[in-house]
N, C-alpha and C. Protein backbone atom coordinates (compact mmCIF):
# COMPACT_ATOMS: atom_id res chain seq x y z
N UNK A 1 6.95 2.13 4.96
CA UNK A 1 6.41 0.81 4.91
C UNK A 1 5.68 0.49 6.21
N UNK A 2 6.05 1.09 7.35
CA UNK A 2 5.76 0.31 8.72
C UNK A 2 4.05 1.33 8.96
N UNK A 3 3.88 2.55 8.52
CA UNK A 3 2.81 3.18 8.28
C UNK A 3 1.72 2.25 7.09
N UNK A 4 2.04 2.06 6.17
CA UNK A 4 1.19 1.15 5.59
C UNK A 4 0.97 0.08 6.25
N UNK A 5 1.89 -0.67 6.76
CA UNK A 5 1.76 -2.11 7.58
C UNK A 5 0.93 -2.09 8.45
N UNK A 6 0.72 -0.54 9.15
CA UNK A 6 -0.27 -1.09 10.47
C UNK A 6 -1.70 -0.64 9.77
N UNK A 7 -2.13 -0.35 8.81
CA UNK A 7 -3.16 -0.14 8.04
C UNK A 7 -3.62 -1.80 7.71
N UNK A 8 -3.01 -2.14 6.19
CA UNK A 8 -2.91 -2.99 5.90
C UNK A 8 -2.91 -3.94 6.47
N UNK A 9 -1.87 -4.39 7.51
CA UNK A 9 -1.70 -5.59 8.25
C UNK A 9 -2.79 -5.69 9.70
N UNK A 10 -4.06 -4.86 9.50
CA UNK A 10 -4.73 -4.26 10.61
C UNK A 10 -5.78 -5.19 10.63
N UNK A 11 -6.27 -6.12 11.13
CA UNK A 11 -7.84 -7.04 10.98
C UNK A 11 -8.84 -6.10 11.03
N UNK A 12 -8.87 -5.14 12.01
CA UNK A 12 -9.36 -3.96 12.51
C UNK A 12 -10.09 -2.98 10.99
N UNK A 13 -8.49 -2.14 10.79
CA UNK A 13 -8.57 -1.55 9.61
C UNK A 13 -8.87 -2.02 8.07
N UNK A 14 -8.53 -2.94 7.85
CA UNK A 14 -9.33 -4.20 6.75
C UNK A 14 -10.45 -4.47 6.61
N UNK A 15 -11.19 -4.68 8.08
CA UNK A 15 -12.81 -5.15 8.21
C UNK A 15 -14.33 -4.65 7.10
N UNK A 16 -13.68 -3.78 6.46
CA UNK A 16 -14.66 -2.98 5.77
C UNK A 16 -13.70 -2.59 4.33
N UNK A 17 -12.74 -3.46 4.12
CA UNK A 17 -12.02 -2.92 2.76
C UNK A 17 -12.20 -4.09 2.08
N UNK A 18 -11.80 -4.22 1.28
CA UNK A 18 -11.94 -5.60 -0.27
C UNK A 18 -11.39 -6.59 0.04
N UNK A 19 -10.36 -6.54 1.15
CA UNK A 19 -9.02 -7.70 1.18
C UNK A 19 -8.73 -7.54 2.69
N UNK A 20 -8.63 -8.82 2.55
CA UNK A 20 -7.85 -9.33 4.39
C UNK A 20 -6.59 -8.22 4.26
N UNK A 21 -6.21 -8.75 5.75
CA UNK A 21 -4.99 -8.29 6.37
C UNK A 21 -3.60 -8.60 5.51
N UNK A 22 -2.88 -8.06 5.15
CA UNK A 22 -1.47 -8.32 4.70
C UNK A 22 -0.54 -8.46 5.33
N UNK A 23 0.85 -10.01 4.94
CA UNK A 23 1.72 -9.88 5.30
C UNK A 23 2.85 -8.56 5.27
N UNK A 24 3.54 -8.24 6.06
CA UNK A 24 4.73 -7.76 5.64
C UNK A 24 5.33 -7.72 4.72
N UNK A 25 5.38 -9.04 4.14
CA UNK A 25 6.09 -9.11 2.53
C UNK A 25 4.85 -8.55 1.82
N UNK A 26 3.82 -8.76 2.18
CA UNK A 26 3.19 -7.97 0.74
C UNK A 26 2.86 -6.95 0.92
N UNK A 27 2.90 -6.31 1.94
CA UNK A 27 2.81 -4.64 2.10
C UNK A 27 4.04 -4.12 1.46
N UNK A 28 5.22 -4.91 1.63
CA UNK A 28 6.65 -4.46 1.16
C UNK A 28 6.61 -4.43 -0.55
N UNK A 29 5.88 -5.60 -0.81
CA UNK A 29 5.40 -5.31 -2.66
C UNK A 29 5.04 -4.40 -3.12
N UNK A 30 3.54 -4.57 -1.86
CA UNK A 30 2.86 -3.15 -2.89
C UNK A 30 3.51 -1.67 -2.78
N UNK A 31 4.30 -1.46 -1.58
CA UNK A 31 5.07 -0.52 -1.54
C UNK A 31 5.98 -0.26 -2.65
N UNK A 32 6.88 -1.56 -3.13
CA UNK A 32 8.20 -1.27 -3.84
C UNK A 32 7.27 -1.03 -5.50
N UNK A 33 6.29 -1.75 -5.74
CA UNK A 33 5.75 -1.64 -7.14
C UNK A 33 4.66 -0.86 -7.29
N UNK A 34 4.29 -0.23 -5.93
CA UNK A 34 3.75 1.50 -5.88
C UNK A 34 5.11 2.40 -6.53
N UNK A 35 5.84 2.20 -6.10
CA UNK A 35 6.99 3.32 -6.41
C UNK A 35 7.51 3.21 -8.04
N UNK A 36 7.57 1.82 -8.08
CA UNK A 36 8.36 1.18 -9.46
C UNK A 36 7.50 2.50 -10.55
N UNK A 37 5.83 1.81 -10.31
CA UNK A 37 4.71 1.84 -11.38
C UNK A 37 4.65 3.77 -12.03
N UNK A 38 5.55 4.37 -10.37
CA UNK A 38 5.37 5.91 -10.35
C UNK A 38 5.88 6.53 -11.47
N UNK A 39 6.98 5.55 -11.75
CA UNK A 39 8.41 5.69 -12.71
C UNK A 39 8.26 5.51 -14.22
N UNK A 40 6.77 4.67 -14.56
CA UNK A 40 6.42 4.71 -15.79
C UNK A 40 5.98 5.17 -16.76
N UNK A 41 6.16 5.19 -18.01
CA UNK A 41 5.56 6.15 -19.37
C UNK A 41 5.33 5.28 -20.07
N UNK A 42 3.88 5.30 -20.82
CA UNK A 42 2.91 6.20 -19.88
C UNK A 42 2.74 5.33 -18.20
N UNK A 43 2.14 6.43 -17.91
CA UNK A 43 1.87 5.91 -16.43
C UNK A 43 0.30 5.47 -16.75
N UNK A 44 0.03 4.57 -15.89
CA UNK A 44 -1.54 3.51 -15.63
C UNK A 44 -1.88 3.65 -14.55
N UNK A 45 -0.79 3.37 -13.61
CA UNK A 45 -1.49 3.80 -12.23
C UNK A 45 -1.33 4.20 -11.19
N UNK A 46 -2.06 5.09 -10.42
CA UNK A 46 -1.65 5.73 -9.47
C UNK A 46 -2.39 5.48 -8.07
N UNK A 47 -0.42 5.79 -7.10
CA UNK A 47 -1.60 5.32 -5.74
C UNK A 47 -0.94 6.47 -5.23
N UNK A 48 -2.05 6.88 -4.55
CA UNK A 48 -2.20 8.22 -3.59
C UNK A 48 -1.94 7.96 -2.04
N UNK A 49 -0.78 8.92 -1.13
CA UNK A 49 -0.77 8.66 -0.05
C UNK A 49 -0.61 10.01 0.91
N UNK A 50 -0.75 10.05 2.22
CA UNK A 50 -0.99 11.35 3.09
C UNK A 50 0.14 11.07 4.40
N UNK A 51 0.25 12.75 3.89
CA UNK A 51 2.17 12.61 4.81
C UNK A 51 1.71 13.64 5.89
N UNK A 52 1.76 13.24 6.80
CA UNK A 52 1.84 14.54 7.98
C UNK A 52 3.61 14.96 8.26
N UNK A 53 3.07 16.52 8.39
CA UNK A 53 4.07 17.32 7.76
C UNK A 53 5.03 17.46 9.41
């Protein structure tokens, strides 16, 4: 969550994306109903993320 947050919650990193900066609580949403949505059949949608190893 705290890796998405400084994305998301970034004025910086935002400046050129669709949507302002996010609270915490809603980075924590889209996190928990990224995961929920992973869990579904059929599945609709997918969000893609990059893990350094």
């Amino acid at each position: 969550m705290a890796a998405v947050f400084a994305i998301y919650g970034s004025r910086e990193a935002t400046e050129h994306l669709s949507f302002e900066p996010r609270s915490r609580e809603e980075v924590r949403s889209i996190v928990e109903r990224s995961v929920a949505v992973a869990t579904t059949t059929p599945r609709s949608e997918y969000v893609l993320a990059v893990v350094e190893r």
